[in-house]
Protein backbone atom coordinates (compact mmCIF):
# COMPACT_ATOMS: atom_id res chain seq x y z
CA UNK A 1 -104.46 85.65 -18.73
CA UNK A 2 -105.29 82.14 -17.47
CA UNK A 3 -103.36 79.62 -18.58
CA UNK A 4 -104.16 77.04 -20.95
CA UNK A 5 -105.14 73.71 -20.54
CA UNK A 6 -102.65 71.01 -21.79
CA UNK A 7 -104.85 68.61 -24.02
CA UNK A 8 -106.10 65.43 -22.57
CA UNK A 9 -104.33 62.33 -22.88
CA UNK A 10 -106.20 60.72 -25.94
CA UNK A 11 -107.14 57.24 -24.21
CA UNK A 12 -106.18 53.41 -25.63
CA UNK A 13 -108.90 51.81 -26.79
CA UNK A 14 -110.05 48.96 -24.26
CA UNK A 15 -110.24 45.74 -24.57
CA UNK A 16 -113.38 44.78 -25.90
CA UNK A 17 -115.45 41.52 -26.78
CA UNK A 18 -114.91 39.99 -29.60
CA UNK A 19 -118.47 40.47 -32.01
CA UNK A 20 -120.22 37.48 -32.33
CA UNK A 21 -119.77 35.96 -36.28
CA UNK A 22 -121.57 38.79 -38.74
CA UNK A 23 -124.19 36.66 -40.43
CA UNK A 24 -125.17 37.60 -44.10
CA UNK A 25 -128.63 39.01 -43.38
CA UNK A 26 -131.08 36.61 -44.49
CA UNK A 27 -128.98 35.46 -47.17
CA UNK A 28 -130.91 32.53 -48.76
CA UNK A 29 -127.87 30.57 -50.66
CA UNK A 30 -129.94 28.49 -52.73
CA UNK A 31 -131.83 31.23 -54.38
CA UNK A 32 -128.33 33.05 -54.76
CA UNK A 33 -127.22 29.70 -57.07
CA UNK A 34 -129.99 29.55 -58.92
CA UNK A 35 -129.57 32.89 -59.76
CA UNK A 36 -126.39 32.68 -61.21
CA UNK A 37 -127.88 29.45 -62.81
CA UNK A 38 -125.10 28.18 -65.27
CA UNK A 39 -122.69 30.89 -65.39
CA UNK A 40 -121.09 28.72 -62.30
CA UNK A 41 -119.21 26.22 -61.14
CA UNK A 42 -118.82 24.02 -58.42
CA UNK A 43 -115.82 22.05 -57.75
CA UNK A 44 -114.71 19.71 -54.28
CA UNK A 45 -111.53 20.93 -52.95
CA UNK A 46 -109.01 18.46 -50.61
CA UNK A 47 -107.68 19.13 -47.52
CA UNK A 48 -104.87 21.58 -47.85
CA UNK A 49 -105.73 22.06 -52.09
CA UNK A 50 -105.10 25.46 -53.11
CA UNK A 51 -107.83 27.21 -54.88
CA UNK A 52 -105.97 29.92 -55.94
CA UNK A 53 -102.58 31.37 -55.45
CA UNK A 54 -100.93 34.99 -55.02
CA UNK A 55 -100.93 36.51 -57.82
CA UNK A 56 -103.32 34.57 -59.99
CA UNK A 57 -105.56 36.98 -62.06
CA UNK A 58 -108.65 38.12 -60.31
CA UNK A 59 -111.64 36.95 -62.47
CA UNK A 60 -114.05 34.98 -60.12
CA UNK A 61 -116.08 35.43 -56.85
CA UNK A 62 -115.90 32.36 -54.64
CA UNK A 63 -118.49 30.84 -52.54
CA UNK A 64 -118.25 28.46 -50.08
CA UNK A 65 -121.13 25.79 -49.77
CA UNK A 66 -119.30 23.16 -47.74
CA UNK A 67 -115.81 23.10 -45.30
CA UNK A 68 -113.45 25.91 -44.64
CA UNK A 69 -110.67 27.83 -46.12
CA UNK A 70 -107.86 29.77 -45.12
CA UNK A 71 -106.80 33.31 -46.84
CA UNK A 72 -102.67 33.51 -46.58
CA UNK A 73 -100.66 36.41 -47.52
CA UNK A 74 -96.73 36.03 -48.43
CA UNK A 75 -94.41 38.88 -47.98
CA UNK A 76 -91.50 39.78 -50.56
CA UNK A 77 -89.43 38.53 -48.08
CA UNK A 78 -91.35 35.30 -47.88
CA UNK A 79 -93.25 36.38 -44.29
CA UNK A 80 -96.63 34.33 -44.07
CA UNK A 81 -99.39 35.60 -42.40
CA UNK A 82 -102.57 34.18 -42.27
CA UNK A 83 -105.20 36.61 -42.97
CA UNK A 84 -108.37 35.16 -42.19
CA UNK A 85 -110.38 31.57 -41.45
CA UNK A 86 -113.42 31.44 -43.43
CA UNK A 87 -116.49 29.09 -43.32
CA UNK A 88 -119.79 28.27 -45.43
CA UNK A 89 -121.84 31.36 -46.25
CA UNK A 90 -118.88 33.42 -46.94
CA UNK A 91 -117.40 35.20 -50.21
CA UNK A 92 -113.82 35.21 -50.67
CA UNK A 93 -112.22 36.61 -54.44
CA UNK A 94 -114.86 39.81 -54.25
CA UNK A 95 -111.56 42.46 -54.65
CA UNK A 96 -111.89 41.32 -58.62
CA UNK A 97 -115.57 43.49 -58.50
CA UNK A 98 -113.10 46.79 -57.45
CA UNK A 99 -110.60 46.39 -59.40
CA UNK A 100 -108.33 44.00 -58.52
CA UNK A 101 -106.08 42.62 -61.01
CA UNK A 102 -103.92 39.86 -59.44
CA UNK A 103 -105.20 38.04 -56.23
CA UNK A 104 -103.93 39.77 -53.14
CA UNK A 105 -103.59 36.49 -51.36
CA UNK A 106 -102.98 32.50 -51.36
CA UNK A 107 -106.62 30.45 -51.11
CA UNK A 108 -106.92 27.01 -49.52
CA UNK A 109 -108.80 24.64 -48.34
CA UNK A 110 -107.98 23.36 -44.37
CA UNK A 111 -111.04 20.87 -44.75
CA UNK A 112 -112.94 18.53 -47.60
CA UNK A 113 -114.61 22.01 -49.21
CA UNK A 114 -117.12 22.56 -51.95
CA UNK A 115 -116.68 25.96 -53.20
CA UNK A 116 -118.84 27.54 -56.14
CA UNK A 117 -116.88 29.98 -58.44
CA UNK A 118 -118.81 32.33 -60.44
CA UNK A 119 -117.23 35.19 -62.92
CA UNK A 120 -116.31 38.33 -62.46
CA UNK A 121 -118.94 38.65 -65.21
CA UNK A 122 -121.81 37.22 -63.95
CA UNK A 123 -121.54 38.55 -60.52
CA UNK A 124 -121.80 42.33 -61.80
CA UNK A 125 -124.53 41.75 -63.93
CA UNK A 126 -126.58 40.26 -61.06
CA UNK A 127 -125.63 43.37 -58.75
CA UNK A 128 -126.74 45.60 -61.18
CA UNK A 129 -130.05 44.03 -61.97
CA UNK A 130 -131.07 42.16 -58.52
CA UNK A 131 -130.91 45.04 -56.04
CA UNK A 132 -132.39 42.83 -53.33
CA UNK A 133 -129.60 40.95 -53.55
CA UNK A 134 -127.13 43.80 -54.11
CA UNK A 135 -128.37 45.23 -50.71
CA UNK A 136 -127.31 41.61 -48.82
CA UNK A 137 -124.20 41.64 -50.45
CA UNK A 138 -123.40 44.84 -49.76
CA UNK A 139 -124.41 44.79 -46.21
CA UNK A 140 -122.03 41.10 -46.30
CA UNK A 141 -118.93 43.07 -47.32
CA UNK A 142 -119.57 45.94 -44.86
CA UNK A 143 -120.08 43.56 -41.91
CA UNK A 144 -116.86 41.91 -43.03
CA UNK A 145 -115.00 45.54 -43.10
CA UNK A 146 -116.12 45.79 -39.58
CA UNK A 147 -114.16 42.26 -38.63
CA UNK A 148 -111.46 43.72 -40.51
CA UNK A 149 -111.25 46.77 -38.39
CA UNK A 150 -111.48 44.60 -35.31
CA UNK A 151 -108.44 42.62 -36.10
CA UNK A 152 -106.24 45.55 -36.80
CA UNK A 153 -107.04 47.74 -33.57
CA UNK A 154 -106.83 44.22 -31.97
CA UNK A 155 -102.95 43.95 -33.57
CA UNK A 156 -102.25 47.38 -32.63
CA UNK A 157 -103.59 47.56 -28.78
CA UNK A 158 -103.59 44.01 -27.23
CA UNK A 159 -101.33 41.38 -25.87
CA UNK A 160 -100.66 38.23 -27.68
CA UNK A 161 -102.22 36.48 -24.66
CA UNK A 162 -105.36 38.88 -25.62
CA UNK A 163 -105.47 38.35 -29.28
CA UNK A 164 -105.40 34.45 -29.21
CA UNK A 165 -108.37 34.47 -26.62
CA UNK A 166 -110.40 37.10 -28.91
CA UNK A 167 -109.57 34.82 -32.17
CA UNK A 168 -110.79 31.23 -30.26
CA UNK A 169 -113.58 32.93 -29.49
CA UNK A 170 -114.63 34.64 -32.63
CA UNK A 171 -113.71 30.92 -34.25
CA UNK A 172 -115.86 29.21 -31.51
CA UNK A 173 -118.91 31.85 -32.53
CA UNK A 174 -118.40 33.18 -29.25
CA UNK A 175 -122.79 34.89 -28.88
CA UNK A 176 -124.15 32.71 -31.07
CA UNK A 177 -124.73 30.16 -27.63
CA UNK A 178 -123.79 29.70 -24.35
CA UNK A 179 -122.06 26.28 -24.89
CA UNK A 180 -118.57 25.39 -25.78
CA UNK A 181 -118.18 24.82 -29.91
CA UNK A 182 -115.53 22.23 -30.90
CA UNK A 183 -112.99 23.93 -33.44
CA UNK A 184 -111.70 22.53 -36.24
CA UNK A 185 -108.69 20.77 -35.57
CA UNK A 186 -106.46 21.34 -38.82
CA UNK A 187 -106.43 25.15 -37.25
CA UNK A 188 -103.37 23.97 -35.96
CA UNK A 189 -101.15 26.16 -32.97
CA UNK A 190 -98.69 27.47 -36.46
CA UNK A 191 -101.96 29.01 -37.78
CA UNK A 192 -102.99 30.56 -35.09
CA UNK A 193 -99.96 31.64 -34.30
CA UNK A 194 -99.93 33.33 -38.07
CA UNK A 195 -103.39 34.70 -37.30
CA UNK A 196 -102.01 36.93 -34.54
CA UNK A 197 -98.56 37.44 -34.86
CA UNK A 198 -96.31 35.43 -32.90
CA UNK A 199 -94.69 31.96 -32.57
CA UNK A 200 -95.50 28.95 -32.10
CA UNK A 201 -93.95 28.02 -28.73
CA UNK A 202 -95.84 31.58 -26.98
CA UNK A 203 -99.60 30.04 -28.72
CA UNK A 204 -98.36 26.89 -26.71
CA UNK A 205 -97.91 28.40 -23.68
CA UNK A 206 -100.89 30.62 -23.65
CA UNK A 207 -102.56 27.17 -24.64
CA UNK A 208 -101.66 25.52 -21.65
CA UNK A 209 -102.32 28.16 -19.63
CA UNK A 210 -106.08 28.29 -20.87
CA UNK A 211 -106.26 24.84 -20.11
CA UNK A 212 -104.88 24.47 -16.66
CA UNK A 213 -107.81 27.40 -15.98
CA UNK A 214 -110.25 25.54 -17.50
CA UNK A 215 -111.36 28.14 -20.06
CA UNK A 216 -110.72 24.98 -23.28
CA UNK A 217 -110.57 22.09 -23.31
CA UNK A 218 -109.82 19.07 -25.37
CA UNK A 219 -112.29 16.40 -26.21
CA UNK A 220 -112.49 15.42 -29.51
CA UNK A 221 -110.85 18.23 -30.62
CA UNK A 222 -110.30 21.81 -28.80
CA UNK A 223 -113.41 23.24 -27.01
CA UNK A 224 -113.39 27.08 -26.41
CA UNK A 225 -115.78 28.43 -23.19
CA UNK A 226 -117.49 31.82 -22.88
CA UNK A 227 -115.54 32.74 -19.70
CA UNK A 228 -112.41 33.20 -21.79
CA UNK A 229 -113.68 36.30 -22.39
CA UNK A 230 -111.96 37.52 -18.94
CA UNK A 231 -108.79 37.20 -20.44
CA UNK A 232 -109.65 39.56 -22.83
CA UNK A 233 -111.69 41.82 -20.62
CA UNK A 234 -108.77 42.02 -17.58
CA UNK A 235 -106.45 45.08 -17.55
């Protein structure tokens, strides 16, 4: 009898571009606020102001008009990790529409921000009765499960080196042009360093190094170019 075959070696995922910025498919946010007509609210947030905390109840679905805002998670054992950068056009809050008692995470502001908050309330009722804009949504939270997915095989599989490239580039909307973007710069080196999991001083040095190869830059604030993309693209 022949011998078997030992299975094949189940291969690491490689190193892959990062996807450009998942837009919200022809998402028309003025039409979406005068939807929800008075059942919202709009408020200005500071620099740094939280908009909610851990552990807050979950009753709202957040929009964000204006500015950007930071998602941070704190462990039991008071470990911070930073869990995602988002900008105008996104949702953030939505885990109140499954379920979700208690917010999962600490919300902030990291520029000026205008942010519209609308009710657990309304936003179900306007699922269930505008299925045009049901279907956006929908396809908004699946291209943001996607990202999701992204991040965590990029935890699992690359280099710090690897994972700060892929996260200037997916903050400099790395597809969405050819030209350098200039970032903001509150996302300071301690966030980014949150963002992927290691310290400060090893975001500095991989910093430096990007630099002195000319893949950013600095004018005005940091500028992030396309070719970065062989760091994450070299075995």
């Amino acid at each position: 009898m022949a011998a078997k075959k030992p299975p094949a070696a189940r291969p690491t995922p490689a190193a892959k571009a990062p996807a450009a910025k998942p837009p919200v498919i022809d998402f028309d946010p003025s039409a979406f606020l005068t939807k929800v007509g008075d059942s919202k609210t709009t408020h200005d947030y500071r620099n740094k102001q939280a908009i909610f905390s851990q552990g807050d109840a979950a009753d709202a679905v957040y929009y964000i008009q204006a500015g950007k805002v930071k998602l941070t998670v704190v462990s039991t054992q008071g470990k911070e990790a930073v869990v995602a950068i988002l900008e105008p056009g996104n949702f953030f809050g939505e885990g109140c529409l499954a379920g979700q008692p208690l917010r999962m995470a600490f919300a902030s502001a990291i520029e000026p921000a205008t942010i519209v908050r609308v009710d657990k309330a309304t936003m179900v009722r306007l699922l269930h009765r505008d299925p045009d804009f049901s279907e956006r949504f929908i396809a908004y939270l699946l291209s943001r499960n996607v990202r999701i997915e992204e991040d965590l095989v990029d935890q699992l599989f690359n280099s710090s080196e690897k994972r700060l490239a892929r996260l200037l580039l997916l903050l400099a909307h790395y597809g969405k042009d050819s030209k350098p973007e200039t970032l903001v710069p509150q996302v300071s080196q301690e966030t980014l360093a949150a963002m992927i999991g290691t310290t400060r001083s090893r975001v500095s040095f991989f910093m430096n190094r990007f630099k002195k190869l000319g893949l950013i830059h600095y004018n005005g604030g940091l500028q992030v170019h396309s070719s970065l993309l062989t760091v994450i693209l070299r075995d």
